[in-house]
PDB file of N, CA and C in Angstrom:
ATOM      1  N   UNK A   1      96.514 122.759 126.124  1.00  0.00           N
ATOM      2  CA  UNK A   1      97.564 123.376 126.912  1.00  0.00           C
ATOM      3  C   UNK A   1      98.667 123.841 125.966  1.00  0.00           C
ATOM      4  N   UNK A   2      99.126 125.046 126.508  1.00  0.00           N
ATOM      5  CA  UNK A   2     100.087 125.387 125.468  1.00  0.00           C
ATOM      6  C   UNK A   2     101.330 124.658 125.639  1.00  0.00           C
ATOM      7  N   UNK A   3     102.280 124.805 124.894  1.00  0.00           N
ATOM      8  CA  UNK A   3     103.583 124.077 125.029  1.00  0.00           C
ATOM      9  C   UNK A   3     104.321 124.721 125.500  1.00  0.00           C
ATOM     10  N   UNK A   4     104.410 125.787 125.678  1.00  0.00           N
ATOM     11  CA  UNK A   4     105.532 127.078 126.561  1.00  0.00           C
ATOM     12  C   UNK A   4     104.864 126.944 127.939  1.00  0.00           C
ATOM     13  N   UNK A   5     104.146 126.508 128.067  1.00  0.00           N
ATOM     14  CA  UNK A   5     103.420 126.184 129.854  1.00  0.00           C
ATOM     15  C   UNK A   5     104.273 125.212 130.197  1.00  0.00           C
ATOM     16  N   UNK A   6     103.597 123.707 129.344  1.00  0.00           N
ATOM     17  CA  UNK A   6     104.426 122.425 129.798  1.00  0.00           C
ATOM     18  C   UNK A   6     106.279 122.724 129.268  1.00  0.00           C
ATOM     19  N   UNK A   7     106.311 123.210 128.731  1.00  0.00           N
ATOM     20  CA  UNK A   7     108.076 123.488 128.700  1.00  0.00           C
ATOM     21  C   UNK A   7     108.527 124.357 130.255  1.00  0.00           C
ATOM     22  N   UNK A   8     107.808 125.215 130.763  1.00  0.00           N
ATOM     23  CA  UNK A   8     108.114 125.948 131.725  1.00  0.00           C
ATOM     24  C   UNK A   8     108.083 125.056 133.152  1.00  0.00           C
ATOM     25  N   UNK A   9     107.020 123.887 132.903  1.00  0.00           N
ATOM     26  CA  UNK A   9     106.882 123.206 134.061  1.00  0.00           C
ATOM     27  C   UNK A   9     107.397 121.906 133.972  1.00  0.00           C
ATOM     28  N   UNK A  10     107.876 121.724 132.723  1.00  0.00           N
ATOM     29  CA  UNK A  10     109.045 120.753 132.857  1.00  0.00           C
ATOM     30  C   UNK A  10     110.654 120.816 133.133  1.00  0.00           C
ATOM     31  N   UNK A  11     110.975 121.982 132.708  1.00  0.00           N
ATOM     32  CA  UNK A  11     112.354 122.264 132.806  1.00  0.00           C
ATOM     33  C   UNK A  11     112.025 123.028 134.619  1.00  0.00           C
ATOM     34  N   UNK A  12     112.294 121.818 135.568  1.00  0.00           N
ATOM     35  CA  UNK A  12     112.533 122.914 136.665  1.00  0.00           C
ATOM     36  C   UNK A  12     113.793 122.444 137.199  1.00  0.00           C
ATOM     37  N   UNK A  13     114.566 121.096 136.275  1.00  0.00           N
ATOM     38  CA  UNK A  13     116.060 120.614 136.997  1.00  0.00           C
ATOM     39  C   UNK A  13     117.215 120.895 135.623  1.00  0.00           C
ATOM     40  N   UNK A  14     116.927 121.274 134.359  1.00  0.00           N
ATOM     41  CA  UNK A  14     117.723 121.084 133.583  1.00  0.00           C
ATOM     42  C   UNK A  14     117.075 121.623 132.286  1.00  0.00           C
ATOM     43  N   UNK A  15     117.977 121.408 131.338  1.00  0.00           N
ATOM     44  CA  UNK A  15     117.155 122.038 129.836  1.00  0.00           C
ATOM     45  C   UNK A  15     116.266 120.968 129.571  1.00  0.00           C
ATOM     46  N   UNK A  16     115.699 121.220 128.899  1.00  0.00           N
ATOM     47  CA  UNK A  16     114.149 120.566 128.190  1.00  0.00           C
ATOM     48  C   UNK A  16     114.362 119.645 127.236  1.00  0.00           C
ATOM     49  N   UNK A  17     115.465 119.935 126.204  1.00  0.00           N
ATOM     50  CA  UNK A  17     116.201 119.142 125.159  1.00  0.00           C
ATOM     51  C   UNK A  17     116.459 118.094 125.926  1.00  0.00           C
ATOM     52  N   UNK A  18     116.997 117.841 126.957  1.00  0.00           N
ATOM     53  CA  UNK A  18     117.221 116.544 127.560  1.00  0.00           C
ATOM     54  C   UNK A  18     115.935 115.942 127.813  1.00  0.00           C
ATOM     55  N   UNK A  19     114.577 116.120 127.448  1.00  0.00           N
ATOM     56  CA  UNK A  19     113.733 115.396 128.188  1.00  0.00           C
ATOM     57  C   UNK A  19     112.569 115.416 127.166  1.00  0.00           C
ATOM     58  N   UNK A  20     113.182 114.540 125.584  1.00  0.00           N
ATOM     59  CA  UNK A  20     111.966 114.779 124.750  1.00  0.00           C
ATOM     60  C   UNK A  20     111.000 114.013 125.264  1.00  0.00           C
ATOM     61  N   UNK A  21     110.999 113.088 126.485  1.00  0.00           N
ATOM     62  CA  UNK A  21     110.102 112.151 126.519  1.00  0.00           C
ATOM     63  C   UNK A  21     108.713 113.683 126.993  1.00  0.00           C
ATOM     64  N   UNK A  22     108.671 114.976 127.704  1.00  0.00           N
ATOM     65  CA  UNK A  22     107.574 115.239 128.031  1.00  0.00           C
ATOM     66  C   UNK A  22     107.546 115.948 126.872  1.00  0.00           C
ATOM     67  N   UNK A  23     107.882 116.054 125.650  1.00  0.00           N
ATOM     68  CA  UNK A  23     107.401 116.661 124.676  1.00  0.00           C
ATOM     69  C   UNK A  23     106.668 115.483 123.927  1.00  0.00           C
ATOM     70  N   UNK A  24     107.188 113.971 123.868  1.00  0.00           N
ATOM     71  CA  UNK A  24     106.069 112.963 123.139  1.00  0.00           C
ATOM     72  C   UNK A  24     104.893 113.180 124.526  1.00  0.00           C
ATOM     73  N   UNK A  25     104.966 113.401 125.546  1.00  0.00           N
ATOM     74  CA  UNK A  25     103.613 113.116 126.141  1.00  0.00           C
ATOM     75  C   UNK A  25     103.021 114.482 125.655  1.00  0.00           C
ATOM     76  N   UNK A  26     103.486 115.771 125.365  1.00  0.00           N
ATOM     77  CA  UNK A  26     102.368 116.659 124.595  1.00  0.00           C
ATOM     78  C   UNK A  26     101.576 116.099 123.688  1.00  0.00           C
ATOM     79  N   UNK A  27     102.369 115.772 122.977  1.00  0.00           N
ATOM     80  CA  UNK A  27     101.816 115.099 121.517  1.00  0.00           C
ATOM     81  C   UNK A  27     101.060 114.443 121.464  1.00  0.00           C
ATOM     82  N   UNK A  28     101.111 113.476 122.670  1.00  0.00           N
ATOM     83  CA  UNK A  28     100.160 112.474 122.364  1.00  0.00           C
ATOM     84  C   UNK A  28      98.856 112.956 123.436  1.00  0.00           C
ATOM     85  N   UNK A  29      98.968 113.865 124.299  1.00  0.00           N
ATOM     86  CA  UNK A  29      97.976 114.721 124.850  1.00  0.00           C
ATOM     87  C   UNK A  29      97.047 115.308 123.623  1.00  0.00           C
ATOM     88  N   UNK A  30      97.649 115.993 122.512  1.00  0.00           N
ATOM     89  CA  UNK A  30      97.217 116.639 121.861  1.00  0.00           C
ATOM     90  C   UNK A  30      96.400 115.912 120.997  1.00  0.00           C
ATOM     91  N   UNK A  31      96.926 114.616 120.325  1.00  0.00           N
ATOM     92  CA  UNK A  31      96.583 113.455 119.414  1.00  0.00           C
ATOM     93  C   UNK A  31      96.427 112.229 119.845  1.00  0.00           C
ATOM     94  N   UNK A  32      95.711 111.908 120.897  1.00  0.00           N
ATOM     95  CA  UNK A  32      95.281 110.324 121.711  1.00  0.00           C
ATOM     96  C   UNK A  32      95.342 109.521 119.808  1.00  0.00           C
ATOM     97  N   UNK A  33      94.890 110.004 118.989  1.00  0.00           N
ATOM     98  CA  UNK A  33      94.161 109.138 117.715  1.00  0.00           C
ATOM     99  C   UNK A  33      95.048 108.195 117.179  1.00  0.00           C
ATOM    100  N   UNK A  34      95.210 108.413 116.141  1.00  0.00           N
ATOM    101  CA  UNK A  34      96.339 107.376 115.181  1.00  0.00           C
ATOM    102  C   UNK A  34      97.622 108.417 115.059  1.00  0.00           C
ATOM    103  N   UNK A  35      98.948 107.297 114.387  1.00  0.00           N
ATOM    104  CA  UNK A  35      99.909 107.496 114.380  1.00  0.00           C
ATOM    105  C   UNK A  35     100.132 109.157 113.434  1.00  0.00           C
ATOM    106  N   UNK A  36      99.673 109.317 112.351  1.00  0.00           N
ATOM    107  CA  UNK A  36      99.613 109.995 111.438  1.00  0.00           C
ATOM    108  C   UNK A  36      99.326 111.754 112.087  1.00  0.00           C
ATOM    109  N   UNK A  37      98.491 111.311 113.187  1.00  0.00           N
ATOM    110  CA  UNK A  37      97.627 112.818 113.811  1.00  0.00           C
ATOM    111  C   UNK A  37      98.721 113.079 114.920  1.00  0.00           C
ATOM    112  N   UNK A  38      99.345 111.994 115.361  1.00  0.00           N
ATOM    113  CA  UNK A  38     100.480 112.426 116.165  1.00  0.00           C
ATOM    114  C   UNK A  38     101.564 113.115 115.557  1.00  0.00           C
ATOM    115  N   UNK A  39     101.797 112.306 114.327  1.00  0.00           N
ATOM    116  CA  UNK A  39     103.151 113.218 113.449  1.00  0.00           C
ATOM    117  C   UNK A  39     103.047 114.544 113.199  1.00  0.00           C
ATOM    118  N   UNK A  40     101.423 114.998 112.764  1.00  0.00           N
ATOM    119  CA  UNK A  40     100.761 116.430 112.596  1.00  0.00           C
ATOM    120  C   UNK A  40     100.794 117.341 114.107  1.00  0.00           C
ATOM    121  N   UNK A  41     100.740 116.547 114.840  1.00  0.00           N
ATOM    122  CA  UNK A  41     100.862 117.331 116.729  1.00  0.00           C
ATOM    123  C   UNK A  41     102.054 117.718 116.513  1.00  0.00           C
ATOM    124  N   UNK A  42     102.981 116.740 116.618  1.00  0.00           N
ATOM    125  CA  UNK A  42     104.675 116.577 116.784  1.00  0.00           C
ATOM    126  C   UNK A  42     105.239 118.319 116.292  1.00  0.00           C
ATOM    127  N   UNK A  43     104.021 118.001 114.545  1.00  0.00           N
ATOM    128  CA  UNK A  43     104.903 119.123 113.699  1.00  0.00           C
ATOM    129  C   UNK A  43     104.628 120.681 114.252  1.00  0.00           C
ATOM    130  N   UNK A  44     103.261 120.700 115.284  1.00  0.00           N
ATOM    131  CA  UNK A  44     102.837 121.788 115.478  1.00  0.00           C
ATOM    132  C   UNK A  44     103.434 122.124 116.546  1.00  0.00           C
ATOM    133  N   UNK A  45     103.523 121.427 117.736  1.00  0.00           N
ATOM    134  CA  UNK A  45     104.724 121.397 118.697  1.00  0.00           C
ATOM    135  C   UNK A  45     106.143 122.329 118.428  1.00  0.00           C
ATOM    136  N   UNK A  46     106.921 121.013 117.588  1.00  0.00           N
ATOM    137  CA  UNK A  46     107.512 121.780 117.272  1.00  0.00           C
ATOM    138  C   UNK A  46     108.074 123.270 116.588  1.00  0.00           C
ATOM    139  N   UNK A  47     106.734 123.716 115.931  1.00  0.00           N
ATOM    140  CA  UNK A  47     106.829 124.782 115.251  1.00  0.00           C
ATOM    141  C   UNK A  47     106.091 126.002 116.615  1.00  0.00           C
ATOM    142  N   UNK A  48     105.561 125.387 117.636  1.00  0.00           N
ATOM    143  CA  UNK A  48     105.456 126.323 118.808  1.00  0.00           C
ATOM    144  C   UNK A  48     106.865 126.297 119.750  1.00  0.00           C
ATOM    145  N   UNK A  49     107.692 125.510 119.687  1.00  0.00           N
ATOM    146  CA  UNK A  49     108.756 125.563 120.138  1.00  0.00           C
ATOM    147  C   UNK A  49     109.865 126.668 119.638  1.00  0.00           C
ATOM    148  N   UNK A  50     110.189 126.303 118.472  1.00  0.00           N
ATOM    149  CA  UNK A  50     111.090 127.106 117.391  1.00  0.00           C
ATOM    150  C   UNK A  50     110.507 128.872 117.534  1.00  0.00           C
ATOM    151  N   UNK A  51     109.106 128.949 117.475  1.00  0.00           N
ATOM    152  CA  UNK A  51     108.877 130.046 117.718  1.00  0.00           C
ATOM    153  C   UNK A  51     109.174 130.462 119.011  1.00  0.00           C
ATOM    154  N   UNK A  52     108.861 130.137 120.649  1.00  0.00           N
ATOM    155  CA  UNK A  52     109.132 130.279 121.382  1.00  0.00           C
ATOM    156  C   UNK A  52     111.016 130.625 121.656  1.00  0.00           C
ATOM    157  N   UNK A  53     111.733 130.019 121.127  1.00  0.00           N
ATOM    158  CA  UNK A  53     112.808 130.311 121.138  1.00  0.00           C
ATOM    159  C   UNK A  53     113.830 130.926 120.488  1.00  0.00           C
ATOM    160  N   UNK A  54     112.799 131.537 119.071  1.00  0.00           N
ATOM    161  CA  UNK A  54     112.706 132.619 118.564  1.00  0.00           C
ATOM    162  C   UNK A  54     112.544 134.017 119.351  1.00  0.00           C
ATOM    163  N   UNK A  55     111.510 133.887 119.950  1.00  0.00           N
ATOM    164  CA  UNK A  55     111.387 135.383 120.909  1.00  0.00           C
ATOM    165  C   UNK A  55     112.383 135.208 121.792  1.00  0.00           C
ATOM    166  N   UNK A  56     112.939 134.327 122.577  1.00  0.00           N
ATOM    167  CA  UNK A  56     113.712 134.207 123.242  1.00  0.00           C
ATOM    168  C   UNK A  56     114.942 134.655 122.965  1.00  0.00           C
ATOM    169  N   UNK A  57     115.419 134.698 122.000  1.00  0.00           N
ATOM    170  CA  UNK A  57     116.817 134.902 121.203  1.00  0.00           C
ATOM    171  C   UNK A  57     116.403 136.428 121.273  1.00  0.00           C
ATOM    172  N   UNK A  58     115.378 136.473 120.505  1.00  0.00           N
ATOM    173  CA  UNK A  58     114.805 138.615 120.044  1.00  0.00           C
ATOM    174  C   UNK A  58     115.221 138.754 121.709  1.00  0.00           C
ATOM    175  N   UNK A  59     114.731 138.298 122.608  1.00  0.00           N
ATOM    176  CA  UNK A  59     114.473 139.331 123.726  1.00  0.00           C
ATOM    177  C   UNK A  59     116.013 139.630 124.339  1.00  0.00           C
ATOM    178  N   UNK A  60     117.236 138.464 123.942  1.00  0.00           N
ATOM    179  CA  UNK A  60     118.124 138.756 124.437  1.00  0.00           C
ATOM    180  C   UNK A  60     119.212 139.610 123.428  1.00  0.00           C
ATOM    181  N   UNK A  61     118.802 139.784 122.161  1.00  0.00           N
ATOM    182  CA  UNK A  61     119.601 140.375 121.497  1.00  0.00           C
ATOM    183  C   UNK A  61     119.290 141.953 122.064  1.00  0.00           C
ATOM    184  N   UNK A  62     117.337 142.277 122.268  1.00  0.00           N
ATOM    185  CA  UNK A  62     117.122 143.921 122.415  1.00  0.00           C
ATOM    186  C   UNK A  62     117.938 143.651 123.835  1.00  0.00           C
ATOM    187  N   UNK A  63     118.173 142.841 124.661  1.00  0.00           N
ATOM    188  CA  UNK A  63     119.081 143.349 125.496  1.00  0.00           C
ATOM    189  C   UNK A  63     120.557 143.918 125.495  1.00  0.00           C
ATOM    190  N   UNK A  64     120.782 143.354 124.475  1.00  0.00           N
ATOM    191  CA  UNK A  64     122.321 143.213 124.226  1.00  0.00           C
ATOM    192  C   UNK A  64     122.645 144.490 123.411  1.00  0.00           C
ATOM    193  N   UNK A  65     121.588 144.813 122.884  1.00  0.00           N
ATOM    194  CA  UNK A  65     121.853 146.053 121.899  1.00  0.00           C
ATOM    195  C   UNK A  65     120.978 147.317 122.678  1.00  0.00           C
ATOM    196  N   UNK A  66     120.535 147.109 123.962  1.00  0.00           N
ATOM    197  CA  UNK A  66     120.391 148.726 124.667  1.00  0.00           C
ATOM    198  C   UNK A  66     121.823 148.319 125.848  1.00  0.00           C
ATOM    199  N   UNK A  67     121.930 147.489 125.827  1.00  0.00           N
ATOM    200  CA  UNK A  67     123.431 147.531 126.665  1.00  0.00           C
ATOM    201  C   UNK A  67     124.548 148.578 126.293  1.00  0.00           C
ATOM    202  N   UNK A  68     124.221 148.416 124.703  1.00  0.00           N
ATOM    203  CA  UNK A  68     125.382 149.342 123.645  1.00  0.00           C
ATOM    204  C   UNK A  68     126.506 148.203 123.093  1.00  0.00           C
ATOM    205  N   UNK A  69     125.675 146.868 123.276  1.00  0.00           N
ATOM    206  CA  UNK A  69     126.699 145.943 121.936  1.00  0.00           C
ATOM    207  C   UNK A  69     126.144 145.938 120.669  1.00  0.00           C
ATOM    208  N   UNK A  70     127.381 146.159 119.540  1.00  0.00           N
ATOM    209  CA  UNK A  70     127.210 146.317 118.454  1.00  0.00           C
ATOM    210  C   UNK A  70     126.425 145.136 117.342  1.00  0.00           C
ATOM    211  N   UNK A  71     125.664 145.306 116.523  1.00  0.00           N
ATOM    212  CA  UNK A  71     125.450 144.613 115.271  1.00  0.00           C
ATOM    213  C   UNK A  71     126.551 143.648 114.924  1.00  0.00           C
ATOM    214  N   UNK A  72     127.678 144.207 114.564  1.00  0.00           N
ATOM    215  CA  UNK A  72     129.014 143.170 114.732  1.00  0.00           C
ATOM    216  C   UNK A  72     128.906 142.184 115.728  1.00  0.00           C
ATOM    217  N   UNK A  73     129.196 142.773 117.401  1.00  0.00           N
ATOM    218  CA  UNK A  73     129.169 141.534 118.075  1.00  0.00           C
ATOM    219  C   UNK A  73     128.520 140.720 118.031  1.00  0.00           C
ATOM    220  N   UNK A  74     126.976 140.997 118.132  1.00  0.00           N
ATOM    221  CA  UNK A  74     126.068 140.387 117.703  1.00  0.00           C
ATOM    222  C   UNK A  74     125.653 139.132 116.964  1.00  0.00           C
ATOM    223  N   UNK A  75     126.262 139.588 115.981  1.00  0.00           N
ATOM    224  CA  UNK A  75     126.304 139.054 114.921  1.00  0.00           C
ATOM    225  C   UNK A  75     127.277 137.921 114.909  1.00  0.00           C
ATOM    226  N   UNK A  76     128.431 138.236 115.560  1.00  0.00           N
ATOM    227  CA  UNK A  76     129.872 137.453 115.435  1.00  0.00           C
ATOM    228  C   UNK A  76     129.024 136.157 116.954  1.00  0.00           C
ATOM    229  N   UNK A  77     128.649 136.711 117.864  1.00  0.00           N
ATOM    230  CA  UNK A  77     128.154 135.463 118.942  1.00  0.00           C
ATOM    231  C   UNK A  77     127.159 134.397 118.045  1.00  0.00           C
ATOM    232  N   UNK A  78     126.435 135.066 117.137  1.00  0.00           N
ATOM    233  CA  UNK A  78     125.354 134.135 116.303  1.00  0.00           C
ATOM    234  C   UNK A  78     125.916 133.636 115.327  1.00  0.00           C
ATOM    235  N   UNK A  79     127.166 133.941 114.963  1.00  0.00           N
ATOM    236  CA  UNK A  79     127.927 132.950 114.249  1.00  0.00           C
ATOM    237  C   UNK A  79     127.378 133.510 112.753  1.00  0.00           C
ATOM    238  N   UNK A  80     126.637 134.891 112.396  1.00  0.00           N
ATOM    239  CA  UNK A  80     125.888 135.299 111.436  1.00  0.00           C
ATOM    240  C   UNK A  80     127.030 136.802 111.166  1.00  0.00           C
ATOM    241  N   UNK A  81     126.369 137.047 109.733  1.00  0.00           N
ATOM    242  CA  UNK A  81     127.226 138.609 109.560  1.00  0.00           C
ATOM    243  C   UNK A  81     125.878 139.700 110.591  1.00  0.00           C
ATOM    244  N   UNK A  82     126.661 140.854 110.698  1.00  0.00           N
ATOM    245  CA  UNK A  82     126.022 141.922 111.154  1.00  0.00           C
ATOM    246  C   UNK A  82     124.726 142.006 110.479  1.00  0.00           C
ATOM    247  N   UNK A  83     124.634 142.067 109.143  1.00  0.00           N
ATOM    248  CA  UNK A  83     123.519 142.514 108.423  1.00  0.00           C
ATOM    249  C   UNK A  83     122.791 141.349 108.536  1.00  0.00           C
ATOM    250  N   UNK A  84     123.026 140.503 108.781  1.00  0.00           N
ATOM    251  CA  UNK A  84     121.951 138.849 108.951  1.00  0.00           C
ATOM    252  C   UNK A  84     121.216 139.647 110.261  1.00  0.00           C
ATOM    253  N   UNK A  85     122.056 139.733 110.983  1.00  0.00           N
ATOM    254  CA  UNK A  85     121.349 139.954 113.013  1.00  0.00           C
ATOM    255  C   UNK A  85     120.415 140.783 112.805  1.00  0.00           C
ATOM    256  N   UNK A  86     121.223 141.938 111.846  1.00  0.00           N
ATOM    257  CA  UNK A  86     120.229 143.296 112.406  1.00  0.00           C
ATOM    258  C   UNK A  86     118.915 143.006 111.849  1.00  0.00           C
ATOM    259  N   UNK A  87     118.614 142.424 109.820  1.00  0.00           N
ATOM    260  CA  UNK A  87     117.254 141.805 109.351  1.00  0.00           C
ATOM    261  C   UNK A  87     117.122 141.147 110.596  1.00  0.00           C
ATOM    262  N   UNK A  88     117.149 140.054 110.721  1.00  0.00           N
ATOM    263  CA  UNK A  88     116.286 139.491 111.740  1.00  0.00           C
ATOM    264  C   UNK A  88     115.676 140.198 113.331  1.00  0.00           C
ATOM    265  N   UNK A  89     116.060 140.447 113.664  1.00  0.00           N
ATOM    266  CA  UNK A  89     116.094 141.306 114.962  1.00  0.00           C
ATOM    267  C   UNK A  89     115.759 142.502 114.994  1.00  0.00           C
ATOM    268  N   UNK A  90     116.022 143.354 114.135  1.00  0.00           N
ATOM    269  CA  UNK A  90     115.469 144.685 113.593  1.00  0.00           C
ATOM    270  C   UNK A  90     113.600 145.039 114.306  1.00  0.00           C
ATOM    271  N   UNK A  91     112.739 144.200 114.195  1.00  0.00           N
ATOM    272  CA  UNK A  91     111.667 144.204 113.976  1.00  0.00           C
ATOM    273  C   UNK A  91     111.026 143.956 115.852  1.00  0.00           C
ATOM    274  N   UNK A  92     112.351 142.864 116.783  1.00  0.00           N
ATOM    275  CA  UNK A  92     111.721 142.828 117.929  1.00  0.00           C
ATOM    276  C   UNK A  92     112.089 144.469 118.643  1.00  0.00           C
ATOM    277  N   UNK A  93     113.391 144.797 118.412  1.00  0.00           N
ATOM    278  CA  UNK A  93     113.806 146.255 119.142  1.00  0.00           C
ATOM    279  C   UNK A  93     112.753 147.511 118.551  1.00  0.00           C
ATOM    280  N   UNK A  94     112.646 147.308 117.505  1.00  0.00           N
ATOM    281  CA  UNK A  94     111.796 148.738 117.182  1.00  0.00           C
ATOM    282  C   UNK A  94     110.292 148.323 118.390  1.00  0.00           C
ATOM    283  N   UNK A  95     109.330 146.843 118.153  1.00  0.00           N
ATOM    284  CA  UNK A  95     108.378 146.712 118.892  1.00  0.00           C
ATOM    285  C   UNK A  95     109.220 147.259 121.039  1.00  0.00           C
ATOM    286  N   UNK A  96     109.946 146.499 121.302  1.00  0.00           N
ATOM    287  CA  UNK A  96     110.075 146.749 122.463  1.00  0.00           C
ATOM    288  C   UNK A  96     110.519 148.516 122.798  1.00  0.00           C
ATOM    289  N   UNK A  97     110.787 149.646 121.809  1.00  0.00           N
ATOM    290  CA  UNK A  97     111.034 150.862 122.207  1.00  0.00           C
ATOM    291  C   UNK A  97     109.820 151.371 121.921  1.00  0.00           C
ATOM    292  N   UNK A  98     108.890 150.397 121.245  1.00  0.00           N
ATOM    293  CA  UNK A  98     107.361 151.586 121.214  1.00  0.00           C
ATOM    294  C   UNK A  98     106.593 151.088 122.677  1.00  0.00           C
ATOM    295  N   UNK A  99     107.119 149.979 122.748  1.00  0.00           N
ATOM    296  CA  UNK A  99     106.442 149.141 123.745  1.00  0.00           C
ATOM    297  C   UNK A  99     106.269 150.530 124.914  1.00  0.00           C
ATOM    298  N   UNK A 100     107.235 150.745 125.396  1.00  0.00           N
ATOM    299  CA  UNK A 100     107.139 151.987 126.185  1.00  0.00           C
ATOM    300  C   UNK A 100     106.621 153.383 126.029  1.00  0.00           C
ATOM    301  N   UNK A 101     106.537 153.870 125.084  1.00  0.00           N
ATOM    302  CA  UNK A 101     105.710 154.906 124.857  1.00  0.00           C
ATOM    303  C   UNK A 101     104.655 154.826 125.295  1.00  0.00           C
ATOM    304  N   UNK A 102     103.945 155.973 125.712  1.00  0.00           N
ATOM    305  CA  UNK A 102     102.673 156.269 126.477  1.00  0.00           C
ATOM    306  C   UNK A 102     101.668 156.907 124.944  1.00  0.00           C
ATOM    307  N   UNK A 103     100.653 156.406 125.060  1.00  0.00           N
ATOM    308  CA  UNK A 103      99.586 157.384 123.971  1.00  0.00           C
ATOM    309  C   UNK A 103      99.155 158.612 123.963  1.00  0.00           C
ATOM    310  N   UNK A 104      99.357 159.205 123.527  1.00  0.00           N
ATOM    311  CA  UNK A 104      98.979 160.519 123.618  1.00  0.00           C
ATOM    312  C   UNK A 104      97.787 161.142 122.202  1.00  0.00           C
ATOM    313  N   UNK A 105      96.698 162.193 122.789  1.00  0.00           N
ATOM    314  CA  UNK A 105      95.614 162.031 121.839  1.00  0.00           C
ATOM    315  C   UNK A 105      96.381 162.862 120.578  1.00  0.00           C
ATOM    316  N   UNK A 106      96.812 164.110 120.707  1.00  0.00           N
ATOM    317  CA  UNK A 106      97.829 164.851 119.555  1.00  0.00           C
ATOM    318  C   UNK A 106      98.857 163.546 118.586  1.00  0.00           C
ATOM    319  N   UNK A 107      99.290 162.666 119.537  1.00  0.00           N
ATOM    320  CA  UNK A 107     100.202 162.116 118.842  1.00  0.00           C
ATOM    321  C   UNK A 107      98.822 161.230 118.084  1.00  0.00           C
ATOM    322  N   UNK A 108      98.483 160.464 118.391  1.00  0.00           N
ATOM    323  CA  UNK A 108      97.267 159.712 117.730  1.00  0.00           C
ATOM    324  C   UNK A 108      96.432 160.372 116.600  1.00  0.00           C
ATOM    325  N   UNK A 109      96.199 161.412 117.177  1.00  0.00           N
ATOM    326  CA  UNK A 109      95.539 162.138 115.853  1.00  0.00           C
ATOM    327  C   UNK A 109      96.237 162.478 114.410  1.00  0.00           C
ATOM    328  N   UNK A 110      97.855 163.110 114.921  1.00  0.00           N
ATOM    329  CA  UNK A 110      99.099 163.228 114.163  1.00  0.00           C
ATOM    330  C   UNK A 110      99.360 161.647 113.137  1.00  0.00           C
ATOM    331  N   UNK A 111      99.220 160.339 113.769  1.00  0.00           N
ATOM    332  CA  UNK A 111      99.492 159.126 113.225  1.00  0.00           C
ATOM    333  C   UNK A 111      97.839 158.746 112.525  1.00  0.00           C
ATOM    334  N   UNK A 112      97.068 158.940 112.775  1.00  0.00           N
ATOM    335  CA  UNK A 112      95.933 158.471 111.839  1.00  0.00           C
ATOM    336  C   UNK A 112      95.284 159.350 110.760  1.00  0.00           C
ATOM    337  N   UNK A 113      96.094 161.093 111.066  1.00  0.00           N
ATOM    338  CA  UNK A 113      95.886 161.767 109.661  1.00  0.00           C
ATOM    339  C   UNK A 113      96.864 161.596 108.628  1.00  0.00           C
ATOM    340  N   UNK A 114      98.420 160.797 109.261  1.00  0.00           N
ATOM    341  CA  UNK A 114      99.332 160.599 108.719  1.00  0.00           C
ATOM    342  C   UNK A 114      99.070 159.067 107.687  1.00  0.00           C
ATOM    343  N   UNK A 115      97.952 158.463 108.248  1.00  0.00           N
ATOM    344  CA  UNK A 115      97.739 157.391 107.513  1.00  0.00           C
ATOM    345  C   UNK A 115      96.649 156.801 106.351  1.00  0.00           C
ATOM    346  N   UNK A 116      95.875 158.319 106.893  1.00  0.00           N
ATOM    347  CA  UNK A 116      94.659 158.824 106.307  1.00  0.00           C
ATOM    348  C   UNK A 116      95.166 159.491 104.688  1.00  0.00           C
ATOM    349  N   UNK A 117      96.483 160.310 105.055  1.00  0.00           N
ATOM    350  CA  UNK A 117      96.929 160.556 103.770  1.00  0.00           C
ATOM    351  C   UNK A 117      97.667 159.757 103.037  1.00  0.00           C
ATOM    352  N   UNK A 118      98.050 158.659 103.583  1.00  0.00           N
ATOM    353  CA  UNK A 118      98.879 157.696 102.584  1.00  0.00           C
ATOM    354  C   UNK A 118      97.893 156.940 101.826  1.00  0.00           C
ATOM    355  N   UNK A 119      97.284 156.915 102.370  1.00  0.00           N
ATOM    356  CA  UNK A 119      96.003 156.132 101.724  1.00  0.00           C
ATOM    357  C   UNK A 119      95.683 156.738 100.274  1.00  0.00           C
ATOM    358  N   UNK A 120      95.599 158.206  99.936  1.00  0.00           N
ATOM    359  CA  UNK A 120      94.956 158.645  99.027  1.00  0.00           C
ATOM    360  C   UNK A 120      95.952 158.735  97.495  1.00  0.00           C
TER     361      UNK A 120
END
């Protein structure tokens, strides 16, 4: 089971941080075995967490920046300089404005002769 499932179906009264006890029952879902294979769950857990709330952050910054708030503000709410926000974040807004584009065969053909020649 993923952990963004059981995080979604645990938090239905409060944040999740308050309730590491259903994050040790992942763990030990994941690792019934010895102590050692639990610490290795724990670490993977957590590193599906951190990511999860990673996109979470991306999805509210591309909000914040088609709203028309600046890199500055941005930046100043994350407690980071402008140029910290925009590297980091840079990479979910460009995916979410292609996200919308429709395919088109001209444009496709245009992008794989365009890549056909970088190649050479």
């Amino acid at each position: 089971m993923r952990i963004c499932r059981l995080w979604q179906r645990a938090d239905q009264g409060g944040l999740l941080t308050d309730n590491v006890g259903v994050l040790a029952a992942a763990v030990r879902l994941r690792a019934p075995g010895g102590a050692l294979d639990r610490v290795e769950a724990a670490l993977a857990v957590g590193a599906e967490l951190a990511s999860g709330a990673e996109d979470m952050i991306g999805q509210f910054v591309t909000e914040a920046r088609q709203a028309g708030c600046s890199w500055t503000e941005i930046g100043q709410r994350m407690g980071v300089s402008k140029q910290a926000a925009r590297q980091r974040f840079t990479h979910a807004l460009a995916v979410a404005r292609w996200a919308g584009l429709e395919r088109r065969p001209r444009l496709l053909a245009w992008l794989t002769a365009a890549g056909t020649g970088s190649r050479r």
